[in-house]
C-alpha atoms as a PDB file:
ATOM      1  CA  UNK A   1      27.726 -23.120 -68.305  1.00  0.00           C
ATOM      2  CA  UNK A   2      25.703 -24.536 -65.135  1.00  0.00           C
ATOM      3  CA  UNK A   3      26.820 -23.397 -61.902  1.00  0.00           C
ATOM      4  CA  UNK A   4      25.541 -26.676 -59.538  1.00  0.00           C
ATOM      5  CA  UNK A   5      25.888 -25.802 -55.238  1.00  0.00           C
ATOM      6  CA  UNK A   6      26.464 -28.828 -53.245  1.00  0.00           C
ATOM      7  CA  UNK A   7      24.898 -27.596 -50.100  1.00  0.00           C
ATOM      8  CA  UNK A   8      25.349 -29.664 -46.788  1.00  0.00           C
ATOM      9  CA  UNK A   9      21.839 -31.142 -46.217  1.00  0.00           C
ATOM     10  CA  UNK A  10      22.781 -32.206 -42.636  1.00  0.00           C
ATOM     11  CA  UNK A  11      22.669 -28.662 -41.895  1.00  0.00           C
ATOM     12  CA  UNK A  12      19.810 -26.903 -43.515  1.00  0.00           C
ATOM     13  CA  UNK A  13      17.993 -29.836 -42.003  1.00  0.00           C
ATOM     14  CA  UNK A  14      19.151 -29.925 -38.361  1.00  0.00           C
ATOM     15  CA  UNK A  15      19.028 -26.166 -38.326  1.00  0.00           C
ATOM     16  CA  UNK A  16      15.614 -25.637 -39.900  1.00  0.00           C
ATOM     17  CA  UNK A  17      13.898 -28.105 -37.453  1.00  0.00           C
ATOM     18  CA  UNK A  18      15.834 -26.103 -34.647  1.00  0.00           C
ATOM     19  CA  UNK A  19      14.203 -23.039 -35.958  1.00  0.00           C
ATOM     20  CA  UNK A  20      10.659 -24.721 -36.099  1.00  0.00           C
ATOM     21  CA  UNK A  21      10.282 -25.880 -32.830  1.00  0.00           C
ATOM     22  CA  UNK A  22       6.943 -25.507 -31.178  1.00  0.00           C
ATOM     23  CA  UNK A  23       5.800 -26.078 -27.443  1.00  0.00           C
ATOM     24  CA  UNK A  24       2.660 -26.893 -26.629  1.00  0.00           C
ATOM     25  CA  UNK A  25       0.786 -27.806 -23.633  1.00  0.00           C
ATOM     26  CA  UNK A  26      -1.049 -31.321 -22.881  1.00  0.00           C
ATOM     27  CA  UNK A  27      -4.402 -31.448 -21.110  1.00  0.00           C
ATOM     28  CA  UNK A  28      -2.567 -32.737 -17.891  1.00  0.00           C
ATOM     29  CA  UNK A  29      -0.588 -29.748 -18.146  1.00  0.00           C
ATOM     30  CA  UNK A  30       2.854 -31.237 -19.593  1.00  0.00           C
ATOM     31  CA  UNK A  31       4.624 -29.286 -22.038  1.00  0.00           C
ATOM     32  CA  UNK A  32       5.569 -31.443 -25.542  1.00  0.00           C
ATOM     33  CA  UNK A  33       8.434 -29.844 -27.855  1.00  0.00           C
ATOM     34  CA  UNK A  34       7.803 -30.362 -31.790  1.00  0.00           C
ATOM     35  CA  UNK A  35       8.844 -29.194 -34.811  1.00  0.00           C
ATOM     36  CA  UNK A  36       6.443 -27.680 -37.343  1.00  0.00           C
ATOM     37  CA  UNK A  37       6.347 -29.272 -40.558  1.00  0.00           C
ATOM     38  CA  UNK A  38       4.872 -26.610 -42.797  1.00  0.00           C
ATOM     39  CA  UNK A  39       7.788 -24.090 -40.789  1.00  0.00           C
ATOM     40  CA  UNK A  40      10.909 -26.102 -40.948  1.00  0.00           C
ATOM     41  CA  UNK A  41       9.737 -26.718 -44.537  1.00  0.00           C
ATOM     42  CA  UNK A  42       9.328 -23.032 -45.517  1.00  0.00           C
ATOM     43  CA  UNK A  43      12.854 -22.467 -43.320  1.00  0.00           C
ATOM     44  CA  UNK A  44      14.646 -25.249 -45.264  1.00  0.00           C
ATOM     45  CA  UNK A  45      13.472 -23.522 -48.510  1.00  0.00           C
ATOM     46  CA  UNK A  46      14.791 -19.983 -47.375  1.00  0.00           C
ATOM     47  CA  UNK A  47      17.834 -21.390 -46.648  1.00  0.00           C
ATOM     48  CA  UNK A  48      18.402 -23.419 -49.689  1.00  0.00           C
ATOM     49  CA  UNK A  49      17.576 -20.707 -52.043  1.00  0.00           C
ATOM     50  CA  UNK A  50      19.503 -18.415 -49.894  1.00  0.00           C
ATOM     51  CA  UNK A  51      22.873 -20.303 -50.082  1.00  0.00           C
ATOM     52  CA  UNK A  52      22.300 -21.309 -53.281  1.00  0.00           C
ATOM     53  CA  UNK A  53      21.833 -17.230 -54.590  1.00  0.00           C
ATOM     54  CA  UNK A  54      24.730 -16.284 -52.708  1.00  0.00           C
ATOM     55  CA  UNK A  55      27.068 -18.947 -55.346  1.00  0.00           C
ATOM     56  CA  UNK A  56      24.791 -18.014 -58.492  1.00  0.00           C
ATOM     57  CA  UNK A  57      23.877 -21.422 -58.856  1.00  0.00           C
ATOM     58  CA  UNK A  58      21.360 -22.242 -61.547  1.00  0.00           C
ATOM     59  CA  UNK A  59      21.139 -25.906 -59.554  1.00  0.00           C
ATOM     60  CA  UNK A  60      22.059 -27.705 -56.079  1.00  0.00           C
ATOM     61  CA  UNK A  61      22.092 -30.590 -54.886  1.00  0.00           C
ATOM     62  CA  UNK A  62      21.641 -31.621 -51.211  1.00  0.00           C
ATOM     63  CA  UNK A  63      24.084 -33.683 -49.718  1.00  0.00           C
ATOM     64  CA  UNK A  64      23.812 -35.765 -46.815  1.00  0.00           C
ATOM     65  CA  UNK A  65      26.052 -37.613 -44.023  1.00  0.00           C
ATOM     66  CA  UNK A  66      26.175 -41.237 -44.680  1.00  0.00           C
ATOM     67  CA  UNK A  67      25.316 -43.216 -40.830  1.00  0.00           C
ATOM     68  CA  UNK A  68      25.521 -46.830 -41.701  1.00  0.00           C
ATOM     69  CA  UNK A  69      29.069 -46.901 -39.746  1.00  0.00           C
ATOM     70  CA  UNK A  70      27.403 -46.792 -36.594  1.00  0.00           C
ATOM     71  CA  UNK A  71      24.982 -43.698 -36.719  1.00  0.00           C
ATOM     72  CA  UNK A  72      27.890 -41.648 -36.860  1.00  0.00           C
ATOM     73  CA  UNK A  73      28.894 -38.901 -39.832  1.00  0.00           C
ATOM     74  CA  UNK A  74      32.225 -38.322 -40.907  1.00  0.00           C
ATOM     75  CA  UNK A  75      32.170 -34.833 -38.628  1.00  0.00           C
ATOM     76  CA  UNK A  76      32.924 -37.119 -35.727  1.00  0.00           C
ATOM     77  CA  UNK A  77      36.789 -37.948 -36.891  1.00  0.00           C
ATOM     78  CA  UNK A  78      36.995 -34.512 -37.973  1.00  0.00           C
ATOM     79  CA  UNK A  79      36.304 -33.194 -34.601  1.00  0.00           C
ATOM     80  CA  UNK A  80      35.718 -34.914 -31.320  1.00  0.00           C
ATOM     81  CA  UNK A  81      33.876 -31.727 -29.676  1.00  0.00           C
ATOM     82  CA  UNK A  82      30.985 -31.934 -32.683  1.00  0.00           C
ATOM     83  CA  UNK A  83      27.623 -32.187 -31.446  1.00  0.00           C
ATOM     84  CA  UNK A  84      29.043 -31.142 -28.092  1.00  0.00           C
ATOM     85  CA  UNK A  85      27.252 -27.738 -28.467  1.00  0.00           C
ATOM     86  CA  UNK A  86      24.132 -29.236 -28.703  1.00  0.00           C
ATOM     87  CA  UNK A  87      24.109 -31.319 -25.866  1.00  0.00           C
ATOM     88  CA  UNK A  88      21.423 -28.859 -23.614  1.00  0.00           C
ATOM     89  CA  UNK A  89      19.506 -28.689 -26.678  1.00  0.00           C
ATOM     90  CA  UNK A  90      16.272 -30.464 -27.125  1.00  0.00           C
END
């Protein structure tokens, strides 16, 4: 029998850019925040494989938030405090 992990997408890739982020200086001396592509990729993988080990899943599948009701995911009529958290976040 297959095990298949549906793994919340939305997460691994908010959280993996998060973890990437690089600052770097401009010639006139203003700092620019960025996320590292070849990092957040190797992060995204860590975590994939991770989550999916911990369920013994022989497959996943990434799912992720559907925005075409107004850029908003479901998570906002869950809980009117989400994204609150990340508000002093870049």
């Amino acid at each position: 029998m297959t095990t298949v992990a549906f793994l919340d997408g939305d997460i691994i890739i908010w959280k993996s850019c998060s973890l990437s982020m690089v600052t770097t200086t401009l010639e006139d001396g203003t700092e620019q925040v960025f996320t590292s592509w070849p990092k957040m990729l190797k992060t995204a993988r860590m975590m994939v494989n991770r989550w999916a080990s911990a369920v013994e899943a022989d497959e996943f599948v990434l799912c992720l938030s559907d925005r075409s009701d107004g850029g908003k995911s479901f998570r906002f009529r869950l809980d009117d405090a989400y994204h609150l958290n990340r508000k002093a976040m870049v």
